[in-house]
C-alpha atoms as a PDB file:
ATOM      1  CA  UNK A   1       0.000   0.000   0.000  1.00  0.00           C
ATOM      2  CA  UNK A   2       3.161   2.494   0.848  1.00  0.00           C
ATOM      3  CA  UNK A   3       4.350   1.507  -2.570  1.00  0.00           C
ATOM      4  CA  UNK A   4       1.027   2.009  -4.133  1.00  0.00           C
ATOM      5  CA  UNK A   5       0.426   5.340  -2.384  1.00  0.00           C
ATOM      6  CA  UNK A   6       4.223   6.805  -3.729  1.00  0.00           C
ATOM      7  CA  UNK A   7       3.405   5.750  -7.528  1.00  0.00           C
ATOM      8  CA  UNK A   8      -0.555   6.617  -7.739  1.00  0.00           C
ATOM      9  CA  UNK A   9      -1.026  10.618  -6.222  1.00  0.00           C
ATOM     10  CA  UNK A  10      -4.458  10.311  -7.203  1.00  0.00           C
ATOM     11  CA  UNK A  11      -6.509  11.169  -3.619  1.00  0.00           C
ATOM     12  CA  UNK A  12      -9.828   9.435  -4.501  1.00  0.00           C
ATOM     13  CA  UNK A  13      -8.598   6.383  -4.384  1.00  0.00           C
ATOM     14  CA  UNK A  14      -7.434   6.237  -0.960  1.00  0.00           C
ATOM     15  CA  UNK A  15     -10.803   7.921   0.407  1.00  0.00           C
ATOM     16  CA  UNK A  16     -13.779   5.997   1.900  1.00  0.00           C
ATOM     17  CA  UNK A  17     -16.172   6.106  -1.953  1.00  0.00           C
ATOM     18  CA  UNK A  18     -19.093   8.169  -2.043  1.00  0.00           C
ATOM     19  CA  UNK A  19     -22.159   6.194  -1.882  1.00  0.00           C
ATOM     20  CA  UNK A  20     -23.367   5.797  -5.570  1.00  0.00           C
ATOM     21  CA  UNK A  21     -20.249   6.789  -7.054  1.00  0.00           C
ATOM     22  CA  UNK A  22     -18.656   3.853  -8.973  1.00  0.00           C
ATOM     23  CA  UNK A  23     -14.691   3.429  -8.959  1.00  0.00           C
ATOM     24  CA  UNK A  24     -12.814   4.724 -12.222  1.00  0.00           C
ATOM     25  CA  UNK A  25     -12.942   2.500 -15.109  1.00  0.00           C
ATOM     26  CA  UNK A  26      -9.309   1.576 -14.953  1.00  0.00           C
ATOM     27  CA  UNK A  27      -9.497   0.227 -11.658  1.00  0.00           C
ATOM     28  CA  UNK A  28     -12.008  -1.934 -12.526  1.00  0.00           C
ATOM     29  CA  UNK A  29     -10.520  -3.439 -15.528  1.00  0.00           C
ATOM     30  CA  UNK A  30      -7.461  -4.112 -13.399  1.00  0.00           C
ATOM     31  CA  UNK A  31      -9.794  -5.639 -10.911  1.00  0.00           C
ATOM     32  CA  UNK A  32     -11.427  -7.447 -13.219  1.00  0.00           C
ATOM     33  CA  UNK A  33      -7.858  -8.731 -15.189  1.00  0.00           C
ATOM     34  CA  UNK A  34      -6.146  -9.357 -11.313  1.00  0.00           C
ATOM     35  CA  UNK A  35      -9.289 -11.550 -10.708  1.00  0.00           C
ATOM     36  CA  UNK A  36      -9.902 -13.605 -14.147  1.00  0.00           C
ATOM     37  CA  UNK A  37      -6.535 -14.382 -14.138  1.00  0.00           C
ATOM     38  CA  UNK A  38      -5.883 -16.290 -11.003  1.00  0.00           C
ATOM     39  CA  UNK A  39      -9.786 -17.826 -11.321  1.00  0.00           C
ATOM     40  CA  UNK A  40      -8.384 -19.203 -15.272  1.00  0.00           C
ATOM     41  CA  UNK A  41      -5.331 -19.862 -13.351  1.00  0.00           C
ATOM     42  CA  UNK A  42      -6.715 -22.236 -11.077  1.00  0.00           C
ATOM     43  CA  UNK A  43      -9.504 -23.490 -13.095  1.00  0.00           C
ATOM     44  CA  UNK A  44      -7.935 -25.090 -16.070  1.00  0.00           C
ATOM     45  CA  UNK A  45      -6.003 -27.559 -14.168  1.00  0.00           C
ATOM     46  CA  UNK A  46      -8.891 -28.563 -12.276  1.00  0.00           C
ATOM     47  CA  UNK A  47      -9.437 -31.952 -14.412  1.00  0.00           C
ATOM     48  CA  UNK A  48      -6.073 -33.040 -14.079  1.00  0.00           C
ATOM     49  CA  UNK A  49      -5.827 -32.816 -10.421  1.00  0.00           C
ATOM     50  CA  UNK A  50      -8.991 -35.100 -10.536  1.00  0.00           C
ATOM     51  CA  UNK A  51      -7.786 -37.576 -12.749  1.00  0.00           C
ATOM     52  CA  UNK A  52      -4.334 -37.605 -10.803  1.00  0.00           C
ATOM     53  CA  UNK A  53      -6.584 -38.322  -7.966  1.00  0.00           C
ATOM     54  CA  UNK A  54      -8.306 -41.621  -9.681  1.00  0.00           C
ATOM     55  CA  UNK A  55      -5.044 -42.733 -11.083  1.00  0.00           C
ATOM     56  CA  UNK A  56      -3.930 -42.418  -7.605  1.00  0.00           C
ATOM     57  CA  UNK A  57      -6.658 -44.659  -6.258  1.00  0.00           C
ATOM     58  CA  UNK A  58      -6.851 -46.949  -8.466  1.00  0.00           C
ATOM     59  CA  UNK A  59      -3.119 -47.783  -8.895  1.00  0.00           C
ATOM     60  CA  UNK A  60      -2.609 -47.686  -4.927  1.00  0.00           C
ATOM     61  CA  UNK A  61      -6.100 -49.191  -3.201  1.00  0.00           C
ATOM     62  CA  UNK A  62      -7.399 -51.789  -5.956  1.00  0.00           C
ATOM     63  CA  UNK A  63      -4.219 -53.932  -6.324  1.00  0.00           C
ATOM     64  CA  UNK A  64      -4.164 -53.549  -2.303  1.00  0.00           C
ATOM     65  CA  UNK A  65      -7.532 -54.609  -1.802  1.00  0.00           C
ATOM     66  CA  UNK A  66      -6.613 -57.836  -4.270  1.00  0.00           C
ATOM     67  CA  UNK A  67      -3.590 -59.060  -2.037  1.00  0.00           C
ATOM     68  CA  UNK A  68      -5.522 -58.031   0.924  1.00  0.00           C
ATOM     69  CA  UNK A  69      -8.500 -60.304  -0.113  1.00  0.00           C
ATOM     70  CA  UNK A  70      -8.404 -64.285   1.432  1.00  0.00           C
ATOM     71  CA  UNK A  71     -11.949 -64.416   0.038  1.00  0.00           C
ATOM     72  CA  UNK A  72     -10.937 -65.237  -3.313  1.00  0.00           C
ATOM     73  CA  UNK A  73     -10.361 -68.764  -3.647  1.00  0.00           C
ATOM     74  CA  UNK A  74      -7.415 -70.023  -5.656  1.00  0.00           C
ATOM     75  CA  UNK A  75      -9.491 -71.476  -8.344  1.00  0.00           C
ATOM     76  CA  UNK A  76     -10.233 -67.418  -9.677  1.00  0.00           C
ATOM     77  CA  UNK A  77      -6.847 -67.371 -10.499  1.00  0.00           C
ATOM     78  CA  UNK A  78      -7.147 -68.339 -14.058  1.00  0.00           C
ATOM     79  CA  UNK A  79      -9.743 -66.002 -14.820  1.00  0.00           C
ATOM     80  CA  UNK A  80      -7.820 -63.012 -12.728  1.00  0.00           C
ATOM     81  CA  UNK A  81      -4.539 -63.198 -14.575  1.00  0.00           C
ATOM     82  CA  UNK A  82      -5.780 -61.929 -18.339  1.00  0.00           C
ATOM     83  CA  UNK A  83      -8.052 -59.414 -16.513  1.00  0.00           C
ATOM     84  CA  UNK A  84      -4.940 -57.949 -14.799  1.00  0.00           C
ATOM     85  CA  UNK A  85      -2.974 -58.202 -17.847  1.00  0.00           C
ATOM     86  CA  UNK A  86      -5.289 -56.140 -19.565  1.00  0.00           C
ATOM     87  CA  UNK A  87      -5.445 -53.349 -16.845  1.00  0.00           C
ATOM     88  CA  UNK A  88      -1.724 -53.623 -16.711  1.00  0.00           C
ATOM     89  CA  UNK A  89      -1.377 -53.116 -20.337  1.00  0.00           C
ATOM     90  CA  UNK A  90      -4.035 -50.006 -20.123  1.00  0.00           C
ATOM     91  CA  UNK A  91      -1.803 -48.545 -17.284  1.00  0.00           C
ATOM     92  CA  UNK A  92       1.076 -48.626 -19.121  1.00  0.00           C
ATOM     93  CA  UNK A  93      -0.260 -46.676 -21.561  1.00  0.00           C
ATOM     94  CA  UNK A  94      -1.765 -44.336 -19.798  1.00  0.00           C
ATOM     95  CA  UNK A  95       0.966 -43.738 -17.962  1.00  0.00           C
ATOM     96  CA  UNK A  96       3.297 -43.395 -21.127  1.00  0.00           C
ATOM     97  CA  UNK A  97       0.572 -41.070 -22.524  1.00  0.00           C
ATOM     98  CA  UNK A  98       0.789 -38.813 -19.106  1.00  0.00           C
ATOM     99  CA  UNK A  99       4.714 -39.051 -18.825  1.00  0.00           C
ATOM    100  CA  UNK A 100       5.291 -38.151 -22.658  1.00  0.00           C
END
Protein backbone atom coordinates (compact mmCIF):
# COMPACT_ATOMS: atom_id res chain seq x y z
CA UNK A 1 0.00 0.00 0.00
CA UNK A 2 3.16 2.49 0.85
CA UNK A 3 4.35 1.51 -2.57
CA UNK A 4 1.03 2.01 -4.13
CA UNK A 5 0.43 5.34 -2.38
CA UNK A 6 4.22 6.81 -3.73
CA UNK A 7 3.40 5.75 -7.53
CA UNK A 8 -0.56 6.62 -7.74
CA UNK A 9 -1.03 10.62 -6.22
CA UNK A 10 -4.46 10.31 -7.20
CA UNK A 11 -6.51 11.17 -3.62
CA UNK A 12 -9.83 9.43 -4.50
CA UNK A 13 -8.60 6.38 -4.38
CA UNK A 14 -7.43 6.24 -0.96
CA UNK A 15 -10.80 7.92 0.41
CA UNK A 16 -13.78 6.00 1.90
CA UNK A 17 -16.17 6.11 -1.95
CA UNK A 18 -19.09 8.17 -2.04
CA UNK A 19 -22.16 6.19 -1.88
CA UNK A 20 -23.37 5.80 -5.57
CA UNK A 21 -20.25 6.79 -7.05
CA UNK A 22 -18.66 3.85 -8.97
CA UNK A 23 -14.69 3.43 -8.96
CA UNK A 24 -12.81 4.72 -12.22
CA UNK A 25 -12.94 2.50 -15.11
CA UNK A 26 -9.31 1.58 -14.95
CA UNK A 27 -9.50 0.23 -11.66
CA UNK A 28 -12.01 -1.93 -12.53
CA UNK A 29 -10.52 -3.44 -15.53
CA UNK A 30 -7.46 -4.11 -13.40
CA UNK A 31 -9.79 -5.64 -10.91
CA UNK A 32 -11.43 -7.45 -13.22
CA UNK A 33 -7.86 -8.73 -15.19
CA UNK A 34 -6.15 -9.36 -11.31
CA UNK A 35 -9.29 -11.55 -10.71
CA UNK A 36 -9.90 -13.61 -14.15
CA UNK A 37 -6.54 -14.38 -14.14
CA UNK A 38 -5.88 -16.29 -11.00
CA UNK A 39 -9.79 -17.83 -11.32
CA UNK A 40 -8.38 -19.20 -15.27
CA UNK A 41 -5.33 -19.86 -13.35
CA UNK A 42 -6.71 -22.24 -11.08
CA UNK A 43 -9.50 -23.49 -13.10
CA UNK A 44 -7.94 -25.09 -16.07
CA UNK A 45 -6.00 -27.56 -14.17
CA UNK A 46 -8.89 -28.56 -12.28
CA UNK A 47 -9.44 -31.95 -14.41
CA UNK A 48 -6.07 -33.04 -14.08
CA UNK A 49 -5.83 -32.82 -10.42
CA UNK A 50 -8.99 -35.10 -10.54
CA UNK A 51 -7.79 -37.58 -12.75
CA UNK A 52 -4.33 -37.60 -10.80
CA UNK A 53 -6.58 -38.32 -7.97
CA UNK A 54 -8.31 -41.62 -9.68
CA UNK A 55 -5.04 -42.73 -11.08
CA UNK A 56 -3.93 -42.42 -7.61
CA UNK A 57 -6.66 -44.66 -6.26
CA UNK A 58 -6.85 -46.95 -8.47
CA UNK A 59 -3.12 -47.78 -8.90
CA UNK A 60 -2.61 -47.69 -4.93
CA UNK A 61 -6.10 -49.19 -3.20
CA UNK A 62 -7.40 -51.79 -5.96
CA UNK A 63 -4.22 -53.93 -6.32
CA UNK A 64 -4.16 -53.55 -2.30
CA UNK A 65 -7.53 -54.61 -1.80
CA UNK A 66 -6.61 -57.84 -4.27
CA UNK A 67 -3.59 -59.06 -2.04
CA UNK A 68 -5.52 -58.03 0.92
CA UNK A 69 -8.50 -60.30 -0.11
CA UNK A 70 -8.40 -64.28 1.43
CA UNK A 71 -11.95 -64.42 0.04
CA UNK A 72 -10.94 -65.24 -3.31
CA UNK A 73 -10.36 -68.76 -3.65
CA UNK A 74 -7.41 -70.02 -5.66
CA UNK A 75 -9.49 -71.48 -8.34
CA UNK A 76 -10.23 -67.42 -9.68
CA UNK A 77 -6.85 -67.37 -10.50
CA UNK A 78 -7.15 -68.34 -14.06
CA UNK A 79 -9.74 -66.00 -14.82
CA UNK A 80 -7.82 -63.01 -12.73
CA UNK A 81 -4.54 -63.20 -14.58
CA UNK A 82 -5.78 -61.93 -18.34
CA UNK A 83 -8.05 -59.41 -16.51
CA UNK A 84 -4.94 -57.95 -14.80
CA UNK A 85 -2.97 -58.20 -17.85
CA UNK A 86 -5.29 -56.14 -19.56
CA UNK A 87 -5.44 -53.35 -16.85
CA UNK A 88 -1.72 -53.62 -16.71
CA UNK A 89 -1.38 -53.12 -20.34
CA UNK A 90 -4.03 -50.01 -20.12
CA UNK A 91 -1.80 -48.55 -17.28
CA UNK A 92 1.08 -48.63 -19.12
CA UNK A 93 -0.26 -46.68 -21.56
CA UNK A 94 -1.77 -44.34 -19.80
CA UNK A 95 0.97 -43.74 -17.96
CA UNK A 96 3.30 -43.40 -21.13
CA UNK A 97 0.57 -41.07 -22.52
CA UNK A 98 0.79 -38.81 -19.11
CA UNK A 99 4.71 -39.05 -18.82
CA UNK A 100 5.29 -38.15 -22.66
Amino acid sequence: MAAMKALIKKRELYEKPRADAPPPWWIRALLIFTCTGPSFAHGSNGGQKGMGRIMLILVGTVPLGYALSHAVPDSHTPQFTPMAQVAEMQLRGSLYWLLS
